[in-house]
N, C-alpha and C. Protein backbone atom coordinates (compact mmCIF):
# COMPACT_ATOMS: atom_id res chain seq x y z
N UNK A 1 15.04 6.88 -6.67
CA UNK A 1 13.90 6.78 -5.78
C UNK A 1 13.90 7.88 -4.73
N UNK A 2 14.72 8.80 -5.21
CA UNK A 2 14.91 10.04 -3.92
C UNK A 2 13.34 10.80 -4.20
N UNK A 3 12.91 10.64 -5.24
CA UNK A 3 11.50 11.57 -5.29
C UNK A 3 10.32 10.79 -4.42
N UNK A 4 10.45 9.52 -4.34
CA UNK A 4 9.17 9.33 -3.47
C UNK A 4 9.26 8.04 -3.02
N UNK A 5 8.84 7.65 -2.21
CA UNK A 5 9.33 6.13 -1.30
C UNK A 5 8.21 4.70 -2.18
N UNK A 6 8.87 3.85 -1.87
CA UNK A 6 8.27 2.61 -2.95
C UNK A 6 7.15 1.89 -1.93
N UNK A 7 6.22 1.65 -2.34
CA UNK A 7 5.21 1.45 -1.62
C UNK A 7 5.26 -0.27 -2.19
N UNK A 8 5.28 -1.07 -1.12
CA UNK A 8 4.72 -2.48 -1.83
C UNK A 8 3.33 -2.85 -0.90
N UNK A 9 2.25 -3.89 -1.88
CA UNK A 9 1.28 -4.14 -1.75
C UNK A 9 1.32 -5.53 -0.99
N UNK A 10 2.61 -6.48 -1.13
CA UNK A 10 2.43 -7.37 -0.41
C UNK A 10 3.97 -7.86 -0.38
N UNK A 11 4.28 -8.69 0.80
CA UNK A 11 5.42 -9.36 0.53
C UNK A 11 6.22 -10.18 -0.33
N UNK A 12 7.16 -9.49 -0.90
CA UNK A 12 8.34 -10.04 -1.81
C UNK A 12 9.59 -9.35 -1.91
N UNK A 13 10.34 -10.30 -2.57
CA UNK A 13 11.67 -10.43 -2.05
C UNK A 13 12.18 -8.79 -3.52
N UNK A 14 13.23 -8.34 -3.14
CA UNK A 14 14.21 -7.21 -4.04
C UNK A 14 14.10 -7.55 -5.45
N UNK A 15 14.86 -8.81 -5.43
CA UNK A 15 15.63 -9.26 -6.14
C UNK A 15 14.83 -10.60 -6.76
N UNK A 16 14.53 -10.93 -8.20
CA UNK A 16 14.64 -12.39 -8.13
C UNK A 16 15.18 -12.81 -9.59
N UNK A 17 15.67 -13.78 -9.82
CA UNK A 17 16.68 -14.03 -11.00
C UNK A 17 15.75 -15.32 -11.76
N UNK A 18 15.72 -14.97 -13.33
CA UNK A 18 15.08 -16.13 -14.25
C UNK A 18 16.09 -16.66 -15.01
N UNK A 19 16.14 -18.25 -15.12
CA UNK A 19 17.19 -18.84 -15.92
C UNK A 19 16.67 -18.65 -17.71
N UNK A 20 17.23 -17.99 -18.23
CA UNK A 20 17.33 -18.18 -19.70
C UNK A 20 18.39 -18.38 -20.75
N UNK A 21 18.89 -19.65 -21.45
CA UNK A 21 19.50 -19.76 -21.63
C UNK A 21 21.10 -19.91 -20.68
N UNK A 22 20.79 -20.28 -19.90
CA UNK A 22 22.15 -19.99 -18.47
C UNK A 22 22.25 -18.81 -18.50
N UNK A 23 21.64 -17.96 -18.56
CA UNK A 23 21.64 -16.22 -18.46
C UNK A 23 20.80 -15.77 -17.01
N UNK A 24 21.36 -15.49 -16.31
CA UNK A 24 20.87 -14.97 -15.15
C UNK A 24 20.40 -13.30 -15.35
N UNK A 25 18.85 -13.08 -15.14
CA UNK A 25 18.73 -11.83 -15.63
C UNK A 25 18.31 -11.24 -13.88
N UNK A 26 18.50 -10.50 -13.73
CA UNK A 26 18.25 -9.31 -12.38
C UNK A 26 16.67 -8.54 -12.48
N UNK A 27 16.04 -9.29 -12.09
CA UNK A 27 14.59 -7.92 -11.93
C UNK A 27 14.63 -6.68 -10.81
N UNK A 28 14.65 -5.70 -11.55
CA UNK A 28 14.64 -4.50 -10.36
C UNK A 28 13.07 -4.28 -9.54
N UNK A 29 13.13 -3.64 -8.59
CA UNK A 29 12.49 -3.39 -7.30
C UNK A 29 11.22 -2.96 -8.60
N UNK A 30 11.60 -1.67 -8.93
CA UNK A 30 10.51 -0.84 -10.30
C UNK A 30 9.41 -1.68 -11.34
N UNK A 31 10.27 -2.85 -11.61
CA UNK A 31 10.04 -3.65 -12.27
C UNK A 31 8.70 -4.70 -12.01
N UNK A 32 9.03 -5.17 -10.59
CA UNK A 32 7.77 -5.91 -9.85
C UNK A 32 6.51 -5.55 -9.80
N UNK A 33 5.47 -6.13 -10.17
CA UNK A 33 4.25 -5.72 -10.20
C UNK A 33 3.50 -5.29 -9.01
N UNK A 34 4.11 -5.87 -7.83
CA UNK A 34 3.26 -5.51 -6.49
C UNK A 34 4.60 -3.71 -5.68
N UNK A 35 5.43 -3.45 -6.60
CA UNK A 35 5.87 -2.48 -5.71
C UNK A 35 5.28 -0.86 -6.75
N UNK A 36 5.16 -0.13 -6.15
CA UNK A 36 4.69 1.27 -7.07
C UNK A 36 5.19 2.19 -6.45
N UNK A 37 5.88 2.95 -7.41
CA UNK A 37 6.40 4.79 -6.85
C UNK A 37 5.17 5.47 -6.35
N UNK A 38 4.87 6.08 -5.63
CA UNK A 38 3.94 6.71 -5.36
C UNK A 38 3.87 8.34 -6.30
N UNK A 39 4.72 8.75 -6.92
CA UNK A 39 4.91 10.08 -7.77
C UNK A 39 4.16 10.06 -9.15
N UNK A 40 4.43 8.57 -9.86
CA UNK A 40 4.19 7.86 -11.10
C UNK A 40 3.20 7.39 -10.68
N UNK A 41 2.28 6.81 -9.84
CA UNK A 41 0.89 6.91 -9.64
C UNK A 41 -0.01 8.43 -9.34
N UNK A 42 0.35 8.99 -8.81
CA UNK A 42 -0.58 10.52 -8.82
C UNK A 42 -0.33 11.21 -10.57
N UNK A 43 0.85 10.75 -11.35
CA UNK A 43 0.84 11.42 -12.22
C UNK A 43 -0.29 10.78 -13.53
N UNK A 44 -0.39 9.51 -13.32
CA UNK A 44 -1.22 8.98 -13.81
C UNK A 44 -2.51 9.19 -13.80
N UNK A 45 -3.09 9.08 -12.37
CA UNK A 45 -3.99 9.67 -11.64
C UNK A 45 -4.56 11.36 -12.44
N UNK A 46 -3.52 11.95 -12.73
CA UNK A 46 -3.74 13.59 -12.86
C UNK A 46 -4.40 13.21 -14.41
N UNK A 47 -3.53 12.50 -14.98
CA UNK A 47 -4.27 12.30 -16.99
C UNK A 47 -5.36 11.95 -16.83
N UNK A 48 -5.76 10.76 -15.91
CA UNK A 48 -7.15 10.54 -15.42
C UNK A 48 -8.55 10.92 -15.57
N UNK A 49 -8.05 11.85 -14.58
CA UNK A 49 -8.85 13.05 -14.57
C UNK A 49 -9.20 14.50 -15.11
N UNK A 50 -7.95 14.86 -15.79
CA UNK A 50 -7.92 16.25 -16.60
C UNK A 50 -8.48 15.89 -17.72
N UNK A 51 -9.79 17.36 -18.00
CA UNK A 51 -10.48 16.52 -18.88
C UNK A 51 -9.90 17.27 -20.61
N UNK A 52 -8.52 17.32 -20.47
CA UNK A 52 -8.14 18.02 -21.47
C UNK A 52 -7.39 16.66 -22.03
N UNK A 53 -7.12 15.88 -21.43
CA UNK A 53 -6.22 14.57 -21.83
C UNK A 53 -6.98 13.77 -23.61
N UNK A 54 -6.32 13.74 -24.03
CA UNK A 54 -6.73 12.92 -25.38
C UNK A 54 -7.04 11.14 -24.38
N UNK A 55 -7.84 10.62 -25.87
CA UNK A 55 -8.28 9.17 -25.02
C UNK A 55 -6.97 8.23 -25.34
N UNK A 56 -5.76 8.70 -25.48
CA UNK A 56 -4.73 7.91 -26.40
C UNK A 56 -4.05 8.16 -25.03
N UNK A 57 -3.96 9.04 -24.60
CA UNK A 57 -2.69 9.50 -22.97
C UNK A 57 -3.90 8.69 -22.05
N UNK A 58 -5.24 9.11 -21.94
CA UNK A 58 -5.34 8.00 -21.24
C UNK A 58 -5.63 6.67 -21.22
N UNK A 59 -5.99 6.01 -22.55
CA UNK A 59 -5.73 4.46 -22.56
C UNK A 59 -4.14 4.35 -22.17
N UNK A 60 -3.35 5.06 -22.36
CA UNK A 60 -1.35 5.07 -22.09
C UNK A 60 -1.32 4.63 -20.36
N UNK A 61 -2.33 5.77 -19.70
CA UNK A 61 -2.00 5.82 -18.44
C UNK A 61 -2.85 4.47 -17.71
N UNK A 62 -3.62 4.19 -18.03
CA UNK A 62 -4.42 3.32 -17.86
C UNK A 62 -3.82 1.36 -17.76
N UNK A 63 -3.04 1.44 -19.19
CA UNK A 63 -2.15 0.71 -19.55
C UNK A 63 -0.97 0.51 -18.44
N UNK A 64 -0.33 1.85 -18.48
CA UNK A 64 0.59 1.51 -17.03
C UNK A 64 0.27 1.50 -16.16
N UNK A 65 -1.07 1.88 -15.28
CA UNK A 65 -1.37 1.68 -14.01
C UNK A 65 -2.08 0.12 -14.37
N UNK A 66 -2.40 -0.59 -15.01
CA UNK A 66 -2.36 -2.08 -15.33
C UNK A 66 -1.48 -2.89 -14.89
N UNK A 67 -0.10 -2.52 -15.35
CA UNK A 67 1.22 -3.26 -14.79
C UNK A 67 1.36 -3.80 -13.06
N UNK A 68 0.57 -2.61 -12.73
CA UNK A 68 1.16 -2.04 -11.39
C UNK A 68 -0.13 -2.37 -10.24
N UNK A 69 -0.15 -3.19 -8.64
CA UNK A 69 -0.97 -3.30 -8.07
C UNK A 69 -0.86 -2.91 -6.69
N UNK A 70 -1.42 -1.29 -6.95
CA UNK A 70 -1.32 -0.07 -5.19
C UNK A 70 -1.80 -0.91 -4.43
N UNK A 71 -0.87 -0.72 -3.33
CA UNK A 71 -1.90 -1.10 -1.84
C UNK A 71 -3.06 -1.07 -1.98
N UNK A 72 -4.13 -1.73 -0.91
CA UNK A 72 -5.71 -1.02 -0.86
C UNK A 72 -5.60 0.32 -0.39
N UNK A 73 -4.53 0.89 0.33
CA UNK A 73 -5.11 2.42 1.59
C UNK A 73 -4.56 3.60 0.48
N UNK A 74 -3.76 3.14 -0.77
CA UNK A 74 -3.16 3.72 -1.63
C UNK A 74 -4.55 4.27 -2.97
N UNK A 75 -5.37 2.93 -2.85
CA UNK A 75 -6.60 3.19 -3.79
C UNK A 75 -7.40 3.74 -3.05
N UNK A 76 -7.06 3.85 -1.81
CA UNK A 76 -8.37 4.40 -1.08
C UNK A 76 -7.84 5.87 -0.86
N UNK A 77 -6.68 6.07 -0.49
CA UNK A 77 -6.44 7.38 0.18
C UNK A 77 -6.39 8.24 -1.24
N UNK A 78 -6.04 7.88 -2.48
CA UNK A 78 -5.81 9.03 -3.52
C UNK A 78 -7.25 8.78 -4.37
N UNK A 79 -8.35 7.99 -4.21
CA UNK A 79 -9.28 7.57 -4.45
C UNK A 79 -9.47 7.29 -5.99
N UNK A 80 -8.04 6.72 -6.46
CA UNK A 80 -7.80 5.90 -8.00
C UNK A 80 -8.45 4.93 -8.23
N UNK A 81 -8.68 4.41 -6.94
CA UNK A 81 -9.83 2.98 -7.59
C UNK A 81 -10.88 3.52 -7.92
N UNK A 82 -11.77 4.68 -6.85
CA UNK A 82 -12.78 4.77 -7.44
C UNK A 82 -12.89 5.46 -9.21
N UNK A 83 -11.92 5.84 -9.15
CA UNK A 83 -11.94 6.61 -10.22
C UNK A 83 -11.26 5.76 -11.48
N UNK A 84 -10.80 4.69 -11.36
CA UNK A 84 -10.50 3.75 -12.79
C UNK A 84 -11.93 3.72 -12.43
N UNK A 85 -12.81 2.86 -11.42
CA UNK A 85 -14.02 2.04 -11.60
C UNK A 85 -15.27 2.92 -12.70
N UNK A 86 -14.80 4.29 -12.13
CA UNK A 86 -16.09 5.19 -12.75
C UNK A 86 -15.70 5.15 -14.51
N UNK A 87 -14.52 5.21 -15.06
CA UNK A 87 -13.90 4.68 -16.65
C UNK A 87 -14.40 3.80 -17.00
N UNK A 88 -15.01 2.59 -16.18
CA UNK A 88 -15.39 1.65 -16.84
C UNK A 88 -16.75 1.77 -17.60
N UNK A 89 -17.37 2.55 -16.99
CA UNK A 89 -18.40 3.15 -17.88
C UNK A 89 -18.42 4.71 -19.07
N UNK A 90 -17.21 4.09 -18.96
CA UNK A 90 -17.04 6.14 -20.08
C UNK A 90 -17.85 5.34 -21.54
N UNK A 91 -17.91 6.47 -22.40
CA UNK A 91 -18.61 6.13 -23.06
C UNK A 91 -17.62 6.01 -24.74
N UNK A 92 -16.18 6.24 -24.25
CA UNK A 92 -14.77 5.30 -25.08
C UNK A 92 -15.41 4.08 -25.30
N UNK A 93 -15.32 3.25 -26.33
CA UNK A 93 -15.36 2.40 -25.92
C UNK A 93 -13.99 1.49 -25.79
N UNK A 94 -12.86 2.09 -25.92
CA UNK A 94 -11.54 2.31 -25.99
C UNK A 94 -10.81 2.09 -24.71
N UNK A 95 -11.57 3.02 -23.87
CA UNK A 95 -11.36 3.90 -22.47
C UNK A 95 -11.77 2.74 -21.71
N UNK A 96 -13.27 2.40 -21.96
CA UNK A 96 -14.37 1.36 -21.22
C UNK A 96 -13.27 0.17 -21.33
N UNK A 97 -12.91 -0.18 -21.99
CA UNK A 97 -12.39 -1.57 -22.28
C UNK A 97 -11.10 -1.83 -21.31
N UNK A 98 -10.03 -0.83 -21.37
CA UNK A 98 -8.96 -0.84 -21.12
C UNK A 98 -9.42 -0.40 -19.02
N UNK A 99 -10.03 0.51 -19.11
CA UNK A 99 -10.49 0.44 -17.62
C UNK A 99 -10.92 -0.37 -16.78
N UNK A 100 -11.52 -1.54 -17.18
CA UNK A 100 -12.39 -2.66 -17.08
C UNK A 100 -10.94 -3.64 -16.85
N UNK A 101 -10.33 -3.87 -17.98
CA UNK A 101 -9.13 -4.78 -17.93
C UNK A 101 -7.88 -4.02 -16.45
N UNK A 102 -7.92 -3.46 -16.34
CA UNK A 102 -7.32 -2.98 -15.24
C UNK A 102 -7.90 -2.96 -13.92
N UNK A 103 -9.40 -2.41 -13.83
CA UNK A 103 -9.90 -2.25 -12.49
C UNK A 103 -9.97 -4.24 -12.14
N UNK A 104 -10.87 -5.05 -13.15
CA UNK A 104 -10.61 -6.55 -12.87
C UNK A 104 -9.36 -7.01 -12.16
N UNK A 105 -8.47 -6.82 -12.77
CA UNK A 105 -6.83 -7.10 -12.56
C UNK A 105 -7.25 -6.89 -11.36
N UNK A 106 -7.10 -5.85 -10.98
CA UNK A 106 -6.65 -5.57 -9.27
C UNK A 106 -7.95 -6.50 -8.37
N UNK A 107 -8.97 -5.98 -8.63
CA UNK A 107 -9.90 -6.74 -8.04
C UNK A 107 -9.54 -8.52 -8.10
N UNK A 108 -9.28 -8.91 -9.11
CA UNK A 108 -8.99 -10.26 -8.89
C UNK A 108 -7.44 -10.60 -8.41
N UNK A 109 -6.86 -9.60 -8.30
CA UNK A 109 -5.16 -9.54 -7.71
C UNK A 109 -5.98 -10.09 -5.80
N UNK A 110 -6.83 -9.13 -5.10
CA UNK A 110 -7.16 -8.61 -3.98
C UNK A 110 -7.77 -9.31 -3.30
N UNK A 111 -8.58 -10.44 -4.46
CA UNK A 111 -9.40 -11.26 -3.84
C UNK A 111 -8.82 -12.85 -3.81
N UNK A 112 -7.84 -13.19 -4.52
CA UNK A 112 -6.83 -13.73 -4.11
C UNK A 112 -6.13 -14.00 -3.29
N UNK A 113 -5.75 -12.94 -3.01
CA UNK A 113 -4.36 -12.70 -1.97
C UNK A 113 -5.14 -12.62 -0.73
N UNK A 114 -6.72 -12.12 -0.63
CA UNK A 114 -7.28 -11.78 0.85
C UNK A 114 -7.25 -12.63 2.03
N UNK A 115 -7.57 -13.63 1.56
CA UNK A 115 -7.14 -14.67 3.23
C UNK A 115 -5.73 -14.79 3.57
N UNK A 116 -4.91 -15.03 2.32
CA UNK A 116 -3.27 -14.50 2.42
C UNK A 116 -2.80 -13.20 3.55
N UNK A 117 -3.18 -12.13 3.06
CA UNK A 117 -3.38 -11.10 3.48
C UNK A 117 -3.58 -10.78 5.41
N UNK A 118 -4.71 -11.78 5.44
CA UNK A 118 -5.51 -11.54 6.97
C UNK A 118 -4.58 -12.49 7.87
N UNK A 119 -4.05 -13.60 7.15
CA UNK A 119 -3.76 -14.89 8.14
C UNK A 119 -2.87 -14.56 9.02
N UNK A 120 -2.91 -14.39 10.01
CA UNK A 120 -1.93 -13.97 11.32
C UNK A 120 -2.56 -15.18 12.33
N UNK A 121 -1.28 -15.46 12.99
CA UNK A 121 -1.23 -16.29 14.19
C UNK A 121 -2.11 -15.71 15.24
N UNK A 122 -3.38 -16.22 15.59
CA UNK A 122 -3.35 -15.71 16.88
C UNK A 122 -2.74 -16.05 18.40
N UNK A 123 -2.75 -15.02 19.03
CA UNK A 123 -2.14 -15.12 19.94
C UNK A 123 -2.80 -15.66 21.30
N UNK A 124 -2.34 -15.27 22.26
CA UNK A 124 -3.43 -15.52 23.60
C UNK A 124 -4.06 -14.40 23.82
N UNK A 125 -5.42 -14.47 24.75
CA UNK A 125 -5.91 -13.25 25.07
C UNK A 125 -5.85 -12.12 25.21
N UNK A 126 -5.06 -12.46 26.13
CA UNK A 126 -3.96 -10.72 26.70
C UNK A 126 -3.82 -9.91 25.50
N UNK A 127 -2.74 -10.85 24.49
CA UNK A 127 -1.55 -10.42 23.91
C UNK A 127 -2.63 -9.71 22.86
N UNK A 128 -3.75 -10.38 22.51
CA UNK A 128 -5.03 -9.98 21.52
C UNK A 128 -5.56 -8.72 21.43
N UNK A 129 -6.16 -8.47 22.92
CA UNK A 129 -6.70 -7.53 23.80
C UNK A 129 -5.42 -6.32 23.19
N UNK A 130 -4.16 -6.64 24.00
CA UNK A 130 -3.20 -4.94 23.52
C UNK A 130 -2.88 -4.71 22.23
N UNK A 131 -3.31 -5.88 21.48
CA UNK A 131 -2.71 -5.58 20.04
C UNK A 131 -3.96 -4.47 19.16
N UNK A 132 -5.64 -5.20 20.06
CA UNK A 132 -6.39 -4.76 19.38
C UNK A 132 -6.75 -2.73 19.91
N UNK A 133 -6.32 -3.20 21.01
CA UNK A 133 -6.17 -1.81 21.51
C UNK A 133 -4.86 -0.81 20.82
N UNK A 134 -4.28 -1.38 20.91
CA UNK A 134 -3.07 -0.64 19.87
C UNK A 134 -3.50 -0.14 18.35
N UNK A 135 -4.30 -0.67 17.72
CA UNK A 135 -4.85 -0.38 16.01
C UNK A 135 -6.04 0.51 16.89
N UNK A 136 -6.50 0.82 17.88
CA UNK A 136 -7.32 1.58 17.88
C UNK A 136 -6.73 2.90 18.11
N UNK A 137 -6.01 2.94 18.81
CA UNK A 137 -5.03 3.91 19.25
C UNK A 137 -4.64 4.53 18.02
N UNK A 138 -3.85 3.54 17.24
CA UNK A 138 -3.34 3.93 15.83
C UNK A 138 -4.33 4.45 14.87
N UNK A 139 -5.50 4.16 15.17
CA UNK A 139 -6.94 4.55 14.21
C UNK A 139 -7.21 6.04 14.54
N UNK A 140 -6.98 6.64 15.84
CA UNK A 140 -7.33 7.52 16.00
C UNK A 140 -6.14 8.65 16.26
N UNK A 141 -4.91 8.24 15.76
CA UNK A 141 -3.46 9.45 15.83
C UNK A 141 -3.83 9.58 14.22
N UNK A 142 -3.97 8.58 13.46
CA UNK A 142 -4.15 9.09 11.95
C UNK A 142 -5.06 9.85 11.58
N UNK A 143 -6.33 10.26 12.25
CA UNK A 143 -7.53 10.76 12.48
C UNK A 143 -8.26 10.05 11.40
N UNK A 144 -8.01 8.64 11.29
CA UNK A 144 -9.28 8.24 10.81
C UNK A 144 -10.66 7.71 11.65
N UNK A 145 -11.85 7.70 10.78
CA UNK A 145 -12.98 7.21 11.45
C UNK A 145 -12.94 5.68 11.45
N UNK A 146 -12.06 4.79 10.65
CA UNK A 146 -12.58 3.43 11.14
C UNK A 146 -10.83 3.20 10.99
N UNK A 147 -10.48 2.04 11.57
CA UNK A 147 -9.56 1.16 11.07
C UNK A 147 -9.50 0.48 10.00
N UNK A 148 -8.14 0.84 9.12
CA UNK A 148 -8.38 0.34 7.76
C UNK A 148 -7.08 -0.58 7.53
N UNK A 149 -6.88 -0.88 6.23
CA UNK A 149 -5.46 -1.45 6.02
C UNK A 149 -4.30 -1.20 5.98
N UNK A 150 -3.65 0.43 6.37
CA UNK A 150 -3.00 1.07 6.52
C UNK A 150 -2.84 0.85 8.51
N UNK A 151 -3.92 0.91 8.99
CA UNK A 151 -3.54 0.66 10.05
C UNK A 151 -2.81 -1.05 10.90
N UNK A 152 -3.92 -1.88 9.60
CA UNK A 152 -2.93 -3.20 10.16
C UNK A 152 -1.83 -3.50 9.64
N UNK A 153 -1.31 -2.45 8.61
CA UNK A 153 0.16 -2.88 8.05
C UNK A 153 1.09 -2.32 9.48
N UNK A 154 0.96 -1.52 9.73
CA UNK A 154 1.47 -0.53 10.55
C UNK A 154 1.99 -1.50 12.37
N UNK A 155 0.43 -1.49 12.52
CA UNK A 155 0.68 -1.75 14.06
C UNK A 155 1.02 -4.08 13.80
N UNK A 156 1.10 -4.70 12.17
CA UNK A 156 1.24 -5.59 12.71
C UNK A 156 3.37 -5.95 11.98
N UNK A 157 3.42 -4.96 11.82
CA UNK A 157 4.60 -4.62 11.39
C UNK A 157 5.44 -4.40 12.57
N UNK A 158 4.85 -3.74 13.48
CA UNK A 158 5.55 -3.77 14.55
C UNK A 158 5.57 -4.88 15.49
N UNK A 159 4.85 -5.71 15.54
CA UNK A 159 4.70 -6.68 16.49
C UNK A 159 5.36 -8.08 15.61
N UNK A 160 6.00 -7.90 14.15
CA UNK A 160 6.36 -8.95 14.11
C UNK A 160 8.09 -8.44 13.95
N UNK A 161 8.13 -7.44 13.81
CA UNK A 161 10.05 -6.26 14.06
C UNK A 161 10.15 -6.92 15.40
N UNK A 162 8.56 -7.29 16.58
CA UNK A 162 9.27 -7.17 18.27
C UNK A 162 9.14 -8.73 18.82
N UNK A 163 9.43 -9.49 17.50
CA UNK A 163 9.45 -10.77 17.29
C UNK A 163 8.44 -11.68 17.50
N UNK A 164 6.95 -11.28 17.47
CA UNK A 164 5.49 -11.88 17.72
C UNK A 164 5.28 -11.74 18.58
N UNK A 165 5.79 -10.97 19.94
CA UNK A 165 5.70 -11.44 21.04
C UNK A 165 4.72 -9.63 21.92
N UNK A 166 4.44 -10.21 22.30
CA UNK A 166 3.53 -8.56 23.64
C UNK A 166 4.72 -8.07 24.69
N UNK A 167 5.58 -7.79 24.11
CA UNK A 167 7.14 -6.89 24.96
C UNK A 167 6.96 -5.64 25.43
N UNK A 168 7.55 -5.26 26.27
CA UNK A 168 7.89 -3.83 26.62
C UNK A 168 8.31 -2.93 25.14
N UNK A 169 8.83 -3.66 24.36
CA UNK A 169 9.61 -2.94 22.59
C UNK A 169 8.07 -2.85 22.11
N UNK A 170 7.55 -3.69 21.97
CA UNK A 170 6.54 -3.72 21.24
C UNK A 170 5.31 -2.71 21.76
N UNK A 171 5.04 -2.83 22.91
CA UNK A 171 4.78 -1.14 23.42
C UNK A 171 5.13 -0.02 23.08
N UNK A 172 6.54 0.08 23.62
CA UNK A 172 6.95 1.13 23.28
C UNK A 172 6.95 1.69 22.48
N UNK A 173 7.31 0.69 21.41
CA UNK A 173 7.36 1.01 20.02
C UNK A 173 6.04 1.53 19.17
N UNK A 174 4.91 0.99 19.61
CA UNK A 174 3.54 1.21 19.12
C UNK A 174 2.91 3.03 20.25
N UNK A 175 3.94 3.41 20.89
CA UNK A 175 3.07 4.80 21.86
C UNK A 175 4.19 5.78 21.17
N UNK A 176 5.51 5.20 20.78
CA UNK A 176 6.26 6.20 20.14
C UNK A 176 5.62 6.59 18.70
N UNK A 177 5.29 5.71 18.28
CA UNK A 177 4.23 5.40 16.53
C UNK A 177 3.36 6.27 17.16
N UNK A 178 2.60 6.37 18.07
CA UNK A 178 1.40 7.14 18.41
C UNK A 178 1.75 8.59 18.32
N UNK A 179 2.26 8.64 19.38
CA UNK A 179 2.87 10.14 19.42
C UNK A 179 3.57 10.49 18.55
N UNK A 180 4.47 10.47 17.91
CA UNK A 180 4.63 11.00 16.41
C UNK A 180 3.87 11.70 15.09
N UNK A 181 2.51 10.71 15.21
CA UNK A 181 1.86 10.86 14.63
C UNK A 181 0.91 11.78 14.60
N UNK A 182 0.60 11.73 16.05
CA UNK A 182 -0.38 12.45 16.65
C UNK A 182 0.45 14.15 16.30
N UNK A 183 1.23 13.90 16.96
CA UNK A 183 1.80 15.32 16.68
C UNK A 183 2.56 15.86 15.26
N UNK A 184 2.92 14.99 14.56
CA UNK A 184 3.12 15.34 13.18
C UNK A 184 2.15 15.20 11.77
N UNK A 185 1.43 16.39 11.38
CA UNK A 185 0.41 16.18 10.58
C UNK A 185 1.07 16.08 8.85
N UNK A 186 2.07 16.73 8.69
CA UNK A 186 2.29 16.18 7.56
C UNK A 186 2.97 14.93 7.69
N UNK A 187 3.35 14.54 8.64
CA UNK A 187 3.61 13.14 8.65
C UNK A 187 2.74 11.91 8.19
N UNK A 188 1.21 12.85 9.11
CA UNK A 188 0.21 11.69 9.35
C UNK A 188 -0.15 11.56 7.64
N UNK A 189 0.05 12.79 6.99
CA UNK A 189 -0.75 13.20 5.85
C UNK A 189 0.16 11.64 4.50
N UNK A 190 1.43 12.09 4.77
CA UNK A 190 2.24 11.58 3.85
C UNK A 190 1.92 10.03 4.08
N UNK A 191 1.60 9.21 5.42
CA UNK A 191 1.66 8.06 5.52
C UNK A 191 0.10 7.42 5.05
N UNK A 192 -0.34 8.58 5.00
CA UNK A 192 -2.10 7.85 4.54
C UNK A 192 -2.11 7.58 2.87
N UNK A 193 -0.76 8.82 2.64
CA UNK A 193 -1.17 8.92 0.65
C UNK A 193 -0.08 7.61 0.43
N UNK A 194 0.22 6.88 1.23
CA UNK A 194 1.44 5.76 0.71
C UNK A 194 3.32 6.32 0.57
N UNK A 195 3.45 7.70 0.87
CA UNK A 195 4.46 8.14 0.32
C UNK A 195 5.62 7.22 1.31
N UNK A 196 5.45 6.70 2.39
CA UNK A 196 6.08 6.33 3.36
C UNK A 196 6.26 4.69 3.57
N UNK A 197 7.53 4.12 3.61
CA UNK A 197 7.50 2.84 3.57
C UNK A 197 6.79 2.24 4.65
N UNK A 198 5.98 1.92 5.17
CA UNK A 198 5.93 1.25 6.88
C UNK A 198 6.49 0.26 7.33
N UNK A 199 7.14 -0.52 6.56
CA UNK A 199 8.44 -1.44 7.26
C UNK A 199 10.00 -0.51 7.97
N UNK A 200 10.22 0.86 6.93
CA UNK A 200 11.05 1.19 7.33
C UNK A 200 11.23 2.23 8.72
N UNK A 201 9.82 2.89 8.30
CA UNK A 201 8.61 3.97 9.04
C UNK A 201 9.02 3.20 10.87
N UNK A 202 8.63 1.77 10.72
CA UNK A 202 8.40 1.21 11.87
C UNK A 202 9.93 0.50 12.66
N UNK A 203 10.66 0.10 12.07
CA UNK A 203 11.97 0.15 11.95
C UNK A 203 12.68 1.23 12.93
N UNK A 204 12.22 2.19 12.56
CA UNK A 204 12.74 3.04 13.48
C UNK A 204 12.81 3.84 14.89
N UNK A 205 11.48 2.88 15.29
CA UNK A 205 10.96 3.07 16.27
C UNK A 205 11.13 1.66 17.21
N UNK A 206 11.91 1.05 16.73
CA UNK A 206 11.95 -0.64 17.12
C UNK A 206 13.73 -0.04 18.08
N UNK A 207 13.50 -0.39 19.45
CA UNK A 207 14.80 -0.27 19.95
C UNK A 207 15.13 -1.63 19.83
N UNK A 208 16.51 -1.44 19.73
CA UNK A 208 17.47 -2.76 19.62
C UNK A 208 17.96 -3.24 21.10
């Protein structure tokens, strides 16, 4: 995993073990459907689109990006969703089929999981007010125009590292995130395309 950081789409655990036969089998990190290399998605991405690809490499690529369910800021920032969605109308009917069975997948992965996704405790006023001010802050070091899902992984990642609570850490921690960002553009660049964990990203900005 030294080539590119593992991006997961939602919370789950490393590790989880299936009984077969009293056989304890090990699922790896790679293995899980909600975690994706970010290297092995752009390369997919590239068959995609090159229009030199036979329809056999890309029903292949298509097939494995099936397995696999990117973040939303991951479909948005390398703009793969839009671009399975536009397959669904190729005129394969090979291509059409297998694009369709994949773009669904995710869409019904997304719409699932969405109230999952949103449900956060709210807090009291105050604590509301700096949190919501904080994703704006964070909206505008990434130089995006709106707040997206990249930004609430980010700023609510930190507030649950500074134990739910509106702290001096949890400040701090969210103006050090700022400034970093602000001033590091391939930073900002790498964390929009997914290359960057944001649990670990944020982690490090969390004083102990």
């Amino acid at each position: 995993m030294s080539e590119s950081c593992l991006e997961i789409s939602e919370p789950c655990c490393s590790k989880s073990f299936t009984d077969d036969s009293s056989k304890m089998k090990q699922v790896t990190l790679e293995n899980m459907k909600c975690v994706v290399v970010m290297s092995e998605i752009l390369q997919h991405k590239s068959v995609l689109e090159d229009q030199l690809s036979s329809p056999k490499q890309i029903i292949s690529s298509l097939y494995r990006l099936g397995k696999k369910v990117p973040p939303k800021h991951v479909l948005r920032e390398t703009k793969l969703g839009k671009l399975v969605k536009r397959m669904t109308k190729s005129v394969d009917l090979d291509i059409r089929m297998s694009a369709r069975c994949v773009y669904s997948k995710w869409k019904s992965y997304y719409k699932q999981f969405h109230l999952a996704d949103k449900i956060d405790v709210l807090c009291d006023s105050t604590t509301e007010k700096q949190r919501f001010e904080q994703r704006n802050r964070l909206t505008k070091a990434l130089k995006l125009k709106e707040t997206n899902d990249l930004v609430y992984q980010i700023e609510k990642e930190a507030f649950l590292q500074s134990g739910r609570l509106n702290t001096q850490q949890y400040r701090q921690c969210m103006s050090d995130i700022v400034t970093i960002l602000i001033e590091k553009k391939c930073l900002r660049y790498k964390m929009k395309l997914g290359k960057i964990c944001v649990k670990d990203f944020v982690k490090q900005y969390i004083e102990v």
